[in-house]
C-alpha atoms as a PDB file:
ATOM      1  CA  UNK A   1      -0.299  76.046  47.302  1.00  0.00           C
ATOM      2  CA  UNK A   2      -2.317  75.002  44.398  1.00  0.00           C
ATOM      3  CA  UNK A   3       0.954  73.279  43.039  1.00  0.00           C
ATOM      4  CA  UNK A   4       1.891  71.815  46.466  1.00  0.00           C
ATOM      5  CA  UNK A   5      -1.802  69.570  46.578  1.00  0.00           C
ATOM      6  CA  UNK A   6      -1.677  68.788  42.945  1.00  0.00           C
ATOM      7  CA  UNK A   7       1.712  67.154  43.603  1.00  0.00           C
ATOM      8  CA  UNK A   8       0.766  65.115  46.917  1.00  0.00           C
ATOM      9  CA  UNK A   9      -1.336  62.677  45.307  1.00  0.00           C
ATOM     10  CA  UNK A  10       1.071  61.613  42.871  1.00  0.00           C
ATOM     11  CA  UNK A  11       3.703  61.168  45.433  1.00  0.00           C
ATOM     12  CA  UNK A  12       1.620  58.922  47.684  1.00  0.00           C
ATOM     13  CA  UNK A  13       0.861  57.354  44.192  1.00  0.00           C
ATOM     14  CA  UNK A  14       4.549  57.037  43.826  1.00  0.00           C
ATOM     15  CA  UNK A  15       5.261  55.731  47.363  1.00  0.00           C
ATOM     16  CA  UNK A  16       2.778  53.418  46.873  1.00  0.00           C
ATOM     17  CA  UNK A  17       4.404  51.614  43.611  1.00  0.00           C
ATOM     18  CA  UNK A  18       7.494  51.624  45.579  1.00  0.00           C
ATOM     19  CA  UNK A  19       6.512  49.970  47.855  1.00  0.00           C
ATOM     20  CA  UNK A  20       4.417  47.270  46.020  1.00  0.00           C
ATOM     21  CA  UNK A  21       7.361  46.575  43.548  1.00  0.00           C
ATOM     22  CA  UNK A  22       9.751  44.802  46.311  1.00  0.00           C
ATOM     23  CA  UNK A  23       7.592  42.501  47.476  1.00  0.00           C
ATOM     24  CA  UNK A  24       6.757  41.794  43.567  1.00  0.00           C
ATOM     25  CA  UNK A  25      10.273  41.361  42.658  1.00  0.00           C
ATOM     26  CA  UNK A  26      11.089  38.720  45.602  1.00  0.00           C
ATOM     27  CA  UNK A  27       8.055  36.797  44.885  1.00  0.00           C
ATOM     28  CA  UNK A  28       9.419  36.626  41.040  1.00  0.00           C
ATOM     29  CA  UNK A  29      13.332  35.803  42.336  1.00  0.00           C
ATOM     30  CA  UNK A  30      11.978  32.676  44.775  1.00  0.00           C
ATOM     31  CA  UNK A  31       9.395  31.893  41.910  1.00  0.00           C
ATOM     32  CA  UNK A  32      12.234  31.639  39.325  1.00  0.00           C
ATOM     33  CA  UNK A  33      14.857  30.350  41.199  1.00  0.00           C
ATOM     34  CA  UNK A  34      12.471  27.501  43.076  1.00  0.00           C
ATOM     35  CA  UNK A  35      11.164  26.795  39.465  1.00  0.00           C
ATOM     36  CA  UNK A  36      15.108  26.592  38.090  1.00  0.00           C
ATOM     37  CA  UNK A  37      16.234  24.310  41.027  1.00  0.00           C
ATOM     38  CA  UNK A  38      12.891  21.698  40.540  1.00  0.00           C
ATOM     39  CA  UNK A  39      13.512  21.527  37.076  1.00  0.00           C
ATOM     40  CA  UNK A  40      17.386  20.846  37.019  1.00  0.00           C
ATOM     41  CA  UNK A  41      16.758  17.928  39.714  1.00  0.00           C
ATOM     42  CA  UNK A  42      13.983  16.276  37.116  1.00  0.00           C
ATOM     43  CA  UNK A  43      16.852  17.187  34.622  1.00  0.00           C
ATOM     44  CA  UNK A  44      19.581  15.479  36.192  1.00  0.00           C
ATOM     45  CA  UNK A  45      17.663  12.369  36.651  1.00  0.00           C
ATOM     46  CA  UNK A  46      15.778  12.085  33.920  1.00  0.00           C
ATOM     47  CA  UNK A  47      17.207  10.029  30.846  1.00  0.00           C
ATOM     48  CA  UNK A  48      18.253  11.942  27.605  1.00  0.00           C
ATOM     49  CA  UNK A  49      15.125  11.114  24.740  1.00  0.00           C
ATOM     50  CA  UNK A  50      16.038  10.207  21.101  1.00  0.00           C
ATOM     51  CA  UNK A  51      15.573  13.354  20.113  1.00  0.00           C
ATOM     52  CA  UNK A  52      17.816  15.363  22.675  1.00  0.00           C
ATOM     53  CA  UNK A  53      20.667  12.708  21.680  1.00  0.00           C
ATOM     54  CA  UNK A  54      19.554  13.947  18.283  1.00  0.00           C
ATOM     55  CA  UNK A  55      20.769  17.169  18.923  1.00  0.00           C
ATOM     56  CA  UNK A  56      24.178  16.757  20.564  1.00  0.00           C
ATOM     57  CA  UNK A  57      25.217  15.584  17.203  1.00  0.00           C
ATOM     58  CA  UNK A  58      23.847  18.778  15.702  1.00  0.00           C
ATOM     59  CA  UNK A  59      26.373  20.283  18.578  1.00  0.00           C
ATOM     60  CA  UNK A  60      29.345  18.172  17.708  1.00  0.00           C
ATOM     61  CA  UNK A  61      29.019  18.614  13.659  1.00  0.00           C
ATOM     62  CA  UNK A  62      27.905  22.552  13.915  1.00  0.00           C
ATOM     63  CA  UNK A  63      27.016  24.346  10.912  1.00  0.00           C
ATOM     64  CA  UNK A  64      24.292  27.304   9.968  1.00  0.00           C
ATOM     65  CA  UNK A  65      21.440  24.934   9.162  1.00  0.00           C
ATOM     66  CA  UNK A  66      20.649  21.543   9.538  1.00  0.00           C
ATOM     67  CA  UNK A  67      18.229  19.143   7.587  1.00  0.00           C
ATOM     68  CA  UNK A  68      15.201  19.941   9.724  1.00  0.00           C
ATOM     69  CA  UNK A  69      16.419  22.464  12.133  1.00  0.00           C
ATOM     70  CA  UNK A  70      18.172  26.067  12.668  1.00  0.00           C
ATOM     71  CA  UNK A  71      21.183  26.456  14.767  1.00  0.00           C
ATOM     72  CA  UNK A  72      20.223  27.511  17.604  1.00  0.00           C
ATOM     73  CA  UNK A  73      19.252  24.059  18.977  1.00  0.00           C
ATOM     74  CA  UNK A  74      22.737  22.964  18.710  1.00  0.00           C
ATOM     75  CA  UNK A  75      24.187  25.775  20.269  1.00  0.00           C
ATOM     76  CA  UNK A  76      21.786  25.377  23.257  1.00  0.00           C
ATOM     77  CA  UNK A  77      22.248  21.743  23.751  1.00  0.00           C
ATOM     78  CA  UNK A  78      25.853  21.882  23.221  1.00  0.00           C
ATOM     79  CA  UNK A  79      26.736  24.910  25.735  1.00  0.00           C
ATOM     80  CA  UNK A  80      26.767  22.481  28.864  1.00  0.00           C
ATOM     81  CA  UNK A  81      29.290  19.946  27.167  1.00  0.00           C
ATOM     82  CA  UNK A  82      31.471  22.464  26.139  1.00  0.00           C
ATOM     83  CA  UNK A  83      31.632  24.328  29.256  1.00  0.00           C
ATOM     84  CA  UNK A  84      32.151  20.800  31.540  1.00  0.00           C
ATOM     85  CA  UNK A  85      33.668  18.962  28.962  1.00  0.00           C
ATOM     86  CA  UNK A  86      30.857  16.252  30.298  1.00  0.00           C
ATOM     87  CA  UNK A  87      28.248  14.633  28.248  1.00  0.00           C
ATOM     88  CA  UNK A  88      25.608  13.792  30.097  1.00  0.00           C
ATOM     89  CA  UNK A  89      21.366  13.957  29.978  1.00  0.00           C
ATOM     90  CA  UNK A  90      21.877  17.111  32.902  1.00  0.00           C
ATOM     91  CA  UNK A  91      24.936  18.494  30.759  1.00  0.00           C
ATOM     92  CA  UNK A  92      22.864  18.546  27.590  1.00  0.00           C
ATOM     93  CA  UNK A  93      19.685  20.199  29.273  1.00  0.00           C
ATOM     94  CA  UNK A  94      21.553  23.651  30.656  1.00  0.00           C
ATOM     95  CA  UNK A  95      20.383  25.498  28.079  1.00  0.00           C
ATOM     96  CA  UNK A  96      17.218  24.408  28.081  1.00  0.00           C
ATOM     97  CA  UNK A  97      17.221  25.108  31.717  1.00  0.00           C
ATOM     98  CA  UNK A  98      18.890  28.757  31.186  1.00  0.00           C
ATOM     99  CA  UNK A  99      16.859  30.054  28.539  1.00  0.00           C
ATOM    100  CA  UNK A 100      13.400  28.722  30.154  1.00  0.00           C
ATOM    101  CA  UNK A 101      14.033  30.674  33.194  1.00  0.00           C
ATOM    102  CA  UNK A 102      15.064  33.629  30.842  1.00  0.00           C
ATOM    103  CA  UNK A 103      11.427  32.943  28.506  1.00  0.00           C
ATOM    104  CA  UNK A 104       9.910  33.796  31.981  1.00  0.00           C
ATOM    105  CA  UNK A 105      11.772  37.102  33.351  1.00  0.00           C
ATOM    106  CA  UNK A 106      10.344  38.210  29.944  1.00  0.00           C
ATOM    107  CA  UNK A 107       7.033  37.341  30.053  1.00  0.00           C
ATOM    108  CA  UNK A 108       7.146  38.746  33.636  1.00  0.00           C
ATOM    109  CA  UNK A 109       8.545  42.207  32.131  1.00  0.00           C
ATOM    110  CA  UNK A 110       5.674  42.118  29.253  1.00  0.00           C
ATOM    111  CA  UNK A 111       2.867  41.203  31.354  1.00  0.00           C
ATOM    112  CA  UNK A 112       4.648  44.388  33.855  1.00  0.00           C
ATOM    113  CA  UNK A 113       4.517  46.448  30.810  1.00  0.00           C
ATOM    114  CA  UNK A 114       1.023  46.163  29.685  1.00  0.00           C
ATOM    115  CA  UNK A 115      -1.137  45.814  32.750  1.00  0.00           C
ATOM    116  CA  UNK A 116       1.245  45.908  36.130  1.00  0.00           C
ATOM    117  CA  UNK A 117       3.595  44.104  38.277  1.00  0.00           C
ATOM    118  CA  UNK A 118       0.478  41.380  39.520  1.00  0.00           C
ATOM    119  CA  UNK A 119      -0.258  40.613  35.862  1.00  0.00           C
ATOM    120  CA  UNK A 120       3.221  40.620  35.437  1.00  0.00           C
ATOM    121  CA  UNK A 121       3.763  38.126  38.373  1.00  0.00           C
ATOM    122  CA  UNK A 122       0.578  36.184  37.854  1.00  0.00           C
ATOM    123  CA  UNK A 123       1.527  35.371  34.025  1.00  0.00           C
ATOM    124  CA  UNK A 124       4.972  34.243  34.878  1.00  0.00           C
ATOM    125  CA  UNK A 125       3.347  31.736  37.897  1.00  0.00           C
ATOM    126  CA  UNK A 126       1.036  30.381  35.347  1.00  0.00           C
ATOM    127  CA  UNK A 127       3.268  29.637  32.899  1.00  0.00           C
ATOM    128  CA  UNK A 128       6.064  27.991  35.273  1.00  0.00           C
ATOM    129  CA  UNK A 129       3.071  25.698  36.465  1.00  0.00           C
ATOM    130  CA  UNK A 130       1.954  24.949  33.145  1.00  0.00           C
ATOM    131  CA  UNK A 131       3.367  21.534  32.810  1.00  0.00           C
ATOM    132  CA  UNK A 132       3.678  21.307  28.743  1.00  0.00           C
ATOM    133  CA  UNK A 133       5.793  24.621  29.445  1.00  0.00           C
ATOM    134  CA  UNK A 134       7.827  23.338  32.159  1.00  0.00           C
ATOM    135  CA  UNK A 135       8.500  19.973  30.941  1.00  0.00           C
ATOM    136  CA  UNK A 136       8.640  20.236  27.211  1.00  0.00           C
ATOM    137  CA  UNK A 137      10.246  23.872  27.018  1.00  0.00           C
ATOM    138  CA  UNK A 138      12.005  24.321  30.500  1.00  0.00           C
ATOM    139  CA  UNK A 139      13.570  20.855  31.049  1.00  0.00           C
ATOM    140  CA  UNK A 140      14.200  19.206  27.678  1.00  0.00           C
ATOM    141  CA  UNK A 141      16.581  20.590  25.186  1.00  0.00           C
ATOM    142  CA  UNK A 142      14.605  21.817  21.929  1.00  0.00           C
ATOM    143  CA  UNK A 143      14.483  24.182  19.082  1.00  0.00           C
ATOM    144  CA  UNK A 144      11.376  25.625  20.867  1.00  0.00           C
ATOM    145  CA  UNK A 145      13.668  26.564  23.809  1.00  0.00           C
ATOM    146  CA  UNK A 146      15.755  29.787  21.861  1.00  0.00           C
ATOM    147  CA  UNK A 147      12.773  30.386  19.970  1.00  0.00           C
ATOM    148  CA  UNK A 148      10.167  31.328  23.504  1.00  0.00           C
ATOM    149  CA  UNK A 149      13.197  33.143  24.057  1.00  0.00           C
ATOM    150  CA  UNK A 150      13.494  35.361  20.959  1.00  0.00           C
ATOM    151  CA  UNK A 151       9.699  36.049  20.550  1.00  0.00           C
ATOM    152  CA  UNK A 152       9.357  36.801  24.327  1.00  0.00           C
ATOM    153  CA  UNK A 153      12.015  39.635  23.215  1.00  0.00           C
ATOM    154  CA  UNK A 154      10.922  40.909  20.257  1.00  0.00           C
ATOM    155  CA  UNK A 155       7.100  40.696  22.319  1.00  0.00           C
ATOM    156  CA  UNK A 156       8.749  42.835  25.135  1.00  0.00           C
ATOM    157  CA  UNK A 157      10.498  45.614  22.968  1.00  0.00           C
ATOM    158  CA  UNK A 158       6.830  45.787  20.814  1.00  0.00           C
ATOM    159  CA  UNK A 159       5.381  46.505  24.282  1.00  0.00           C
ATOM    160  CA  UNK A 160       7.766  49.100  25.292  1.00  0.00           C
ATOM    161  CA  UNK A 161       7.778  50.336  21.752  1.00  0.00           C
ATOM    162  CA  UNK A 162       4.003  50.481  21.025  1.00  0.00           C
ATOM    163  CA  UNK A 163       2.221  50.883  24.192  1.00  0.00           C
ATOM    164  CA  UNK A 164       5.060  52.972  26.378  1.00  0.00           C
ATOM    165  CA  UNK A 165       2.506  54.399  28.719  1.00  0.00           C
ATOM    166  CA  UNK A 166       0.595  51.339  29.103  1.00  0.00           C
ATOM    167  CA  UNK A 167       2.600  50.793  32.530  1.00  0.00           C
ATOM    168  CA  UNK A 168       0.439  53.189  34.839  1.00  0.00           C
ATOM    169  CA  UNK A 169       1.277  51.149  37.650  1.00  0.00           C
ATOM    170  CA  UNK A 170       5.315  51.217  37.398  1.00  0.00           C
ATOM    171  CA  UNK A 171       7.048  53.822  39.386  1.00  0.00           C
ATOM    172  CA  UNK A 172       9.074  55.027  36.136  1.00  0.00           C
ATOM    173  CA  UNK A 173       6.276  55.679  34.096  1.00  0.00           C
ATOM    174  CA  UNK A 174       3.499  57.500  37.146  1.00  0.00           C
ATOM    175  CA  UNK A 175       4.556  60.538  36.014  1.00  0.00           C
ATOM    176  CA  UNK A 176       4.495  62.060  32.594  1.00  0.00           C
ATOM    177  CA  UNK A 177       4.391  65.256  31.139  1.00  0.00           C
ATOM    178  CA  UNK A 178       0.990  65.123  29.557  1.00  0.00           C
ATOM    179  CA  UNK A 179      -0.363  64.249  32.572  1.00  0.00           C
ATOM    180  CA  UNK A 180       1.000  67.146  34.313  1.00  0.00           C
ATOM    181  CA  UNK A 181      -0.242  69.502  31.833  1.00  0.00           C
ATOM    182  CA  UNK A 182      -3.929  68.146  31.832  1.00  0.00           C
ATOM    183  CA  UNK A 183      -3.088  66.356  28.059  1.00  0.00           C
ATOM    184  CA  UNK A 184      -5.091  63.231  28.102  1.00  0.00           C
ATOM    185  CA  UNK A 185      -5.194  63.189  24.250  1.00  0.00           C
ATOM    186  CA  UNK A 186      -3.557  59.527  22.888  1.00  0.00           C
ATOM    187  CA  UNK A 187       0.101  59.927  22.137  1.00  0.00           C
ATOM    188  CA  UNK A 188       1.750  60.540  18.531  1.00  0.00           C
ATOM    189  CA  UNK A 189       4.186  56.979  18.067  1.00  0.00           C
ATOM    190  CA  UNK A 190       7.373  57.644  17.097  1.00  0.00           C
ATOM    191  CA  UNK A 191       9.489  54.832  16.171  1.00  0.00           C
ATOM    192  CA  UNK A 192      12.895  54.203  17.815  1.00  0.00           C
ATOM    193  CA  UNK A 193      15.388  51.844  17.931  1.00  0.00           C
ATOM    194  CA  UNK A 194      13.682  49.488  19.730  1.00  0.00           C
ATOM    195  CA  UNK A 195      12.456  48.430  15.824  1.00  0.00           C
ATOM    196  CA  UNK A 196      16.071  47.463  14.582  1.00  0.00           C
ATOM    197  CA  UNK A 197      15.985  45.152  18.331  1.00  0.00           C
ATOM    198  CA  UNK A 198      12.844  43.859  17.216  1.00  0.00           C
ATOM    199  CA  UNK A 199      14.422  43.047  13.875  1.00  0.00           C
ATOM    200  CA  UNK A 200      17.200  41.446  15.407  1.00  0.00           C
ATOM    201  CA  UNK A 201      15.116  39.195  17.700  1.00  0.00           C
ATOM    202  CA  UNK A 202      12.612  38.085  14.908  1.00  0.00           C
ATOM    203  CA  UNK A 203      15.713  37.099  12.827  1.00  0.00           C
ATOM    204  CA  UNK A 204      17.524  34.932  15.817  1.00  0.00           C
ATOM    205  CA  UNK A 205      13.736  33.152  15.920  1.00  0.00           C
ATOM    206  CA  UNK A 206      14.154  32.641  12.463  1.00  0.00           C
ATOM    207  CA  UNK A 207      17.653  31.029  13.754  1.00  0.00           C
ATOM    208  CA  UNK A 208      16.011  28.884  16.306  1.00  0.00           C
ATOM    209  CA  UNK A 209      13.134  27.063  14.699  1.00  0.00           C
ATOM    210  CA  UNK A 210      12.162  27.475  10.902  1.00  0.00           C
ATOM    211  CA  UNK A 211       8.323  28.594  12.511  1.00  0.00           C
ATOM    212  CA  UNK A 212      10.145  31.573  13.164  1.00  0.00           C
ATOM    213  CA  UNK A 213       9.082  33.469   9.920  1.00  0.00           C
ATOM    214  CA  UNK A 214       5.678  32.537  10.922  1.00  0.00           C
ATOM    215  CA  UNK A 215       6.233  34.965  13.554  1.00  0.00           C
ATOM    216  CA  UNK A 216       7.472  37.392  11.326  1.00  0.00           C
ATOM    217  CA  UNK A 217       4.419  37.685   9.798  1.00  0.00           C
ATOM    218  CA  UNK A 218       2.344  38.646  12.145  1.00  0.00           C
ATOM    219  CA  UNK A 219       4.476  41.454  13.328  1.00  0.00           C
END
């Protein structure tokens, strides 16, 4: 019986993330798709700058490094020519546009992570509305683009890595075994292989904008 009432309250505590997390999760698909949409109109209208013209010769002429630049910027200006076979300022922003929105799922899943699915949510609306982000980062095509990208990844899998029970309010993590046994002591880290991921995404930053190894240091 004992058993029976120790277990209720964790199942209302369960039914109660489940039922916060969907209307969470369509707030974040209308705030990332609305966001998408507004930016690829002021993209399609919006005249290419010197510097995004710049960069589609980086995309025509591609190689592993550049005078001032990494790859990554040609790659991500290039991908809407190649897959249109149309140059134009819209055409040369896709990837901009594409790995913006991504920059954002991520910094919704960190925020998720580390303090809930409102922090979560509330991060990824400020950041959307932020108009240096939006503009500079999630409309124009720049090295900065991949890089948000990379370190957003490599700042997720640090999260999951470092602080995996810092999610009290996600339905996968309300229930863990030291909880059920009374163990409240802080939990021994073992690394996984979330590190070599980390790795890996620290490296492609290092791909995207020479700042990268800044980044590098202080992980």
């Amino acid at each position: 019986m004992k058993s029976t009432d120790r277990q209720t309250p964790r199942r209302n505590q369960a039914h109660r993330n489940q039922a916060s997390i969907r209307p969470t999760f369509g707030a974040l698909f209308y705030l990332l798709l609305g966001g998408l949409v507004f930016r690829a109109i002021i993209a399609y209208f919006l005249p290419a700058g010197f510097d995004e013209a710049y960069y589609f010769l980086y995309s025509q002429h591609l190689n592993w490094s550049y005078f001032d630049h990494p790859p990554a910027v040609a790659w991500s200006t290039g991908l809407g020519v190649w897959l249109t076979g149309t140059v134009s300022p819209f055409t040369l922003r896709w990837g901009a546009l594409g790995l913006f929105t991504g920059s954002l799922w991520l910094l919704f899943a960190t925020g998720r992570q580390l303090f809930g699915q409102k922090a979560g949510l509330l991060s990824c609306a400020i950041a959307s509305l932020t108009p240096l982000f939006f503009i500079s980062f999630g409309i124009l095509t720049a090295p900065d683009n991949a890089l948000i990208v990379c370190w957003s990844v490599a700042l997720l899998l640090s999260a999951q890595d470092f602080f995996p029970q810092a999610s009290h309010q996600s339905l996968s993590k309300s229930y863990s075994p030291e909880s059920a046994s009374g163990d409240r002591s802080m939990p021994v880290y073992t690394p996984t292989y979330r590190l070599s991921l980390i790795s890996l995404a620290l490296g492609l930053a290092c791909l995207s904008k020479y700042h990268g190894v800044l980044l590098c240091g202080v992980c």
